[in-house]
Protein backbone atom coordinates (compact mmCIF):
# COMPACT_ATOMS: atom_id res chain seq x y z
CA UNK A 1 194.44 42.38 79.18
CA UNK A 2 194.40 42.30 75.27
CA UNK A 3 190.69 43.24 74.31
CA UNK A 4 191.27 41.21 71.04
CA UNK A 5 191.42 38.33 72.76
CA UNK A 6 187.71 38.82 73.76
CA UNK A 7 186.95 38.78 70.20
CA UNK A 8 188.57 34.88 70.03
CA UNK A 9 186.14 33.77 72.43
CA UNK A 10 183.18 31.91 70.69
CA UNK A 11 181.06 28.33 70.82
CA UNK A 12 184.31 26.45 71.36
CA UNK A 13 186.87 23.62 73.46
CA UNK A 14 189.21 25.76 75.93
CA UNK A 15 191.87 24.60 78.46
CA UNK A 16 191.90 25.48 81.69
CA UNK A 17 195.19 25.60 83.29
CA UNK A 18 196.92 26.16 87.33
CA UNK A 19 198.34 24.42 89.93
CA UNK A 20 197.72 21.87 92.95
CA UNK A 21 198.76 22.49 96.38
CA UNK A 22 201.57 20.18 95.45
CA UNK A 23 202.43 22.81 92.68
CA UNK A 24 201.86 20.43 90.09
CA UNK A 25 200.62 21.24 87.21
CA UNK A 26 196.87 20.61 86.28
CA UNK A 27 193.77 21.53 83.76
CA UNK A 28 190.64 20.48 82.48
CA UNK A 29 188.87 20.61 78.98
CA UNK A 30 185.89 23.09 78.99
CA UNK A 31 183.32 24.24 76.47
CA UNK A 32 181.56 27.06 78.36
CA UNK A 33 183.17 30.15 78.01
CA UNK A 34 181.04 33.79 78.07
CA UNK A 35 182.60 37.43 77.86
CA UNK A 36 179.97 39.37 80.00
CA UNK A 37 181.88 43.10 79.64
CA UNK A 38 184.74 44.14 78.02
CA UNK A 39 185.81 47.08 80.08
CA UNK A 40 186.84 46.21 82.91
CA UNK A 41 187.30 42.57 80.83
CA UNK A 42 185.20 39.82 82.25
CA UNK A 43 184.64 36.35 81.37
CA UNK A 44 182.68 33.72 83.11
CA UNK A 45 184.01 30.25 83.00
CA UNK A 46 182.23 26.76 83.88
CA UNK A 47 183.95 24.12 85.57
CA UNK A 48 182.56 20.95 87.12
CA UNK A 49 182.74 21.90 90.43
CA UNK A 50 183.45 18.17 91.66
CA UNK A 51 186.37 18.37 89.74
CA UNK A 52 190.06 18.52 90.80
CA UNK A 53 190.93 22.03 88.38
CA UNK A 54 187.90 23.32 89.89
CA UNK A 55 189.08 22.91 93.62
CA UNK A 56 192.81 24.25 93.32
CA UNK A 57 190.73 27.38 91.12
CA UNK A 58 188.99 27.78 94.12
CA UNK A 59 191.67 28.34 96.21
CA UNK A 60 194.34 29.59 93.87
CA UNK A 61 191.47 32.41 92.33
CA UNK A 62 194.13 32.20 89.47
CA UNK A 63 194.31 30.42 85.36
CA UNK A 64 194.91 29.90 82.41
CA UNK A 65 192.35 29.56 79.62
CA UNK A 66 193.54 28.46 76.52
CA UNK A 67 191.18 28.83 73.74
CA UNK A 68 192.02 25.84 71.49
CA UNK A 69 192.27 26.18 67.63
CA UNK A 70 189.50 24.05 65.58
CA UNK A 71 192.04 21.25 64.15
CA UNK A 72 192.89 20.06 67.84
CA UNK A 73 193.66 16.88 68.03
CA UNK A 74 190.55 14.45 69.76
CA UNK A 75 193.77 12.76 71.91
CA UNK A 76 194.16 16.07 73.40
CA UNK A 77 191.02 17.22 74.33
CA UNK A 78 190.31 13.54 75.83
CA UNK A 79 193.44 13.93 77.64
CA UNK A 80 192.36 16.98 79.37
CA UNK A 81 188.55 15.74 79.44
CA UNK A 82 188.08 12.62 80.67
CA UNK A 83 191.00 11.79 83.37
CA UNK A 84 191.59 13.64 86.45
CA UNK A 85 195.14 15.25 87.15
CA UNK A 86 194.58 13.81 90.44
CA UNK A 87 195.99 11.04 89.02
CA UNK A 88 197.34 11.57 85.52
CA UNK A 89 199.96 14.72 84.67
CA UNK A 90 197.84 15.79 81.41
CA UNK A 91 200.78 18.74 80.83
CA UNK A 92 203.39 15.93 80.34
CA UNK A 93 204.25 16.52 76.59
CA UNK A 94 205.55 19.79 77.24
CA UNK A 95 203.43 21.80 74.50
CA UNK A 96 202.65 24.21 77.22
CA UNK A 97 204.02 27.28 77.98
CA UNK A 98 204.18 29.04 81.16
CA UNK A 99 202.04 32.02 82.15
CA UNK A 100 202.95 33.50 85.31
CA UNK A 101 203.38 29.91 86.45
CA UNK A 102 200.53 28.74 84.99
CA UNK A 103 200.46 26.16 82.23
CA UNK A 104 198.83 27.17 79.03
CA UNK A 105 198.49 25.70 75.37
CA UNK A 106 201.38 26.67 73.01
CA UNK A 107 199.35 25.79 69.90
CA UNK A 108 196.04 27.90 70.50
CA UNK A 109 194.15 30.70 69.33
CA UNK A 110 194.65 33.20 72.26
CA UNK A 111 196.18 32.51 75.53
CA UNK A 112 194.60 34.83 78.82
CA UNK A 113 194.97 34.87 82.51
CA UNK A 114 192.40 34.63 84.64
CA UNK A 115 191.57 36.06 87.94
């Protein structure tokens, strides 16, 4: 891992990205994000744990986390925030890119992988 992208982590909107056991692709909008040591690199995230994301994280053990830049548009953080991908496919506009098969914001800050 890049340790500079530690140093893009602040108060902030992220998105989380990985899979379903359907291998479609799904996320949530978060906005608790904490580096707790940088060597080995560790972040804690927070996810609602009811959530969809938060069940296929459980079982993949694998994201995304895109850290958003400060102009994001409200329609995408909504997007990601307040549907489930249960139901809706929040990666359908196809400004993501794939990280080891993981969907992650083109447009942000820093882009890591998490395990």
């Amino acid at each position: 891992m890049d340790l500079e992208a530690l140093f893009k982590i602040s108060h902030g909107v992220y998105l989380t990205g990985t899979r379903d056991e359907h291998h479609r692709l799904i996320g949530s909008c978060i906005d608790s994000v904490m580096v707790v040591e940088a060597d080995p690199a560790q972040v804690i995230i927070s996810l609602n744990k009811g959530s969809y994301t938060c069940q296929n994280v459980l079982k993949n053990k694998h994201l995304t986390l895109s850290v958003l830049p400060e102009d994001t548009e409200d329609s995408l953080i909504k997007r990601f925030g307040t549907q489930t991908s249960k139901d809706v496919d929040k990666w359908l506009d196809g400004s993501y890119e794939l990280i080891s098969d993981l969907p992650a914001l083109k447009d942000s800050v820093v882009i890591m992988e998490l395990q």
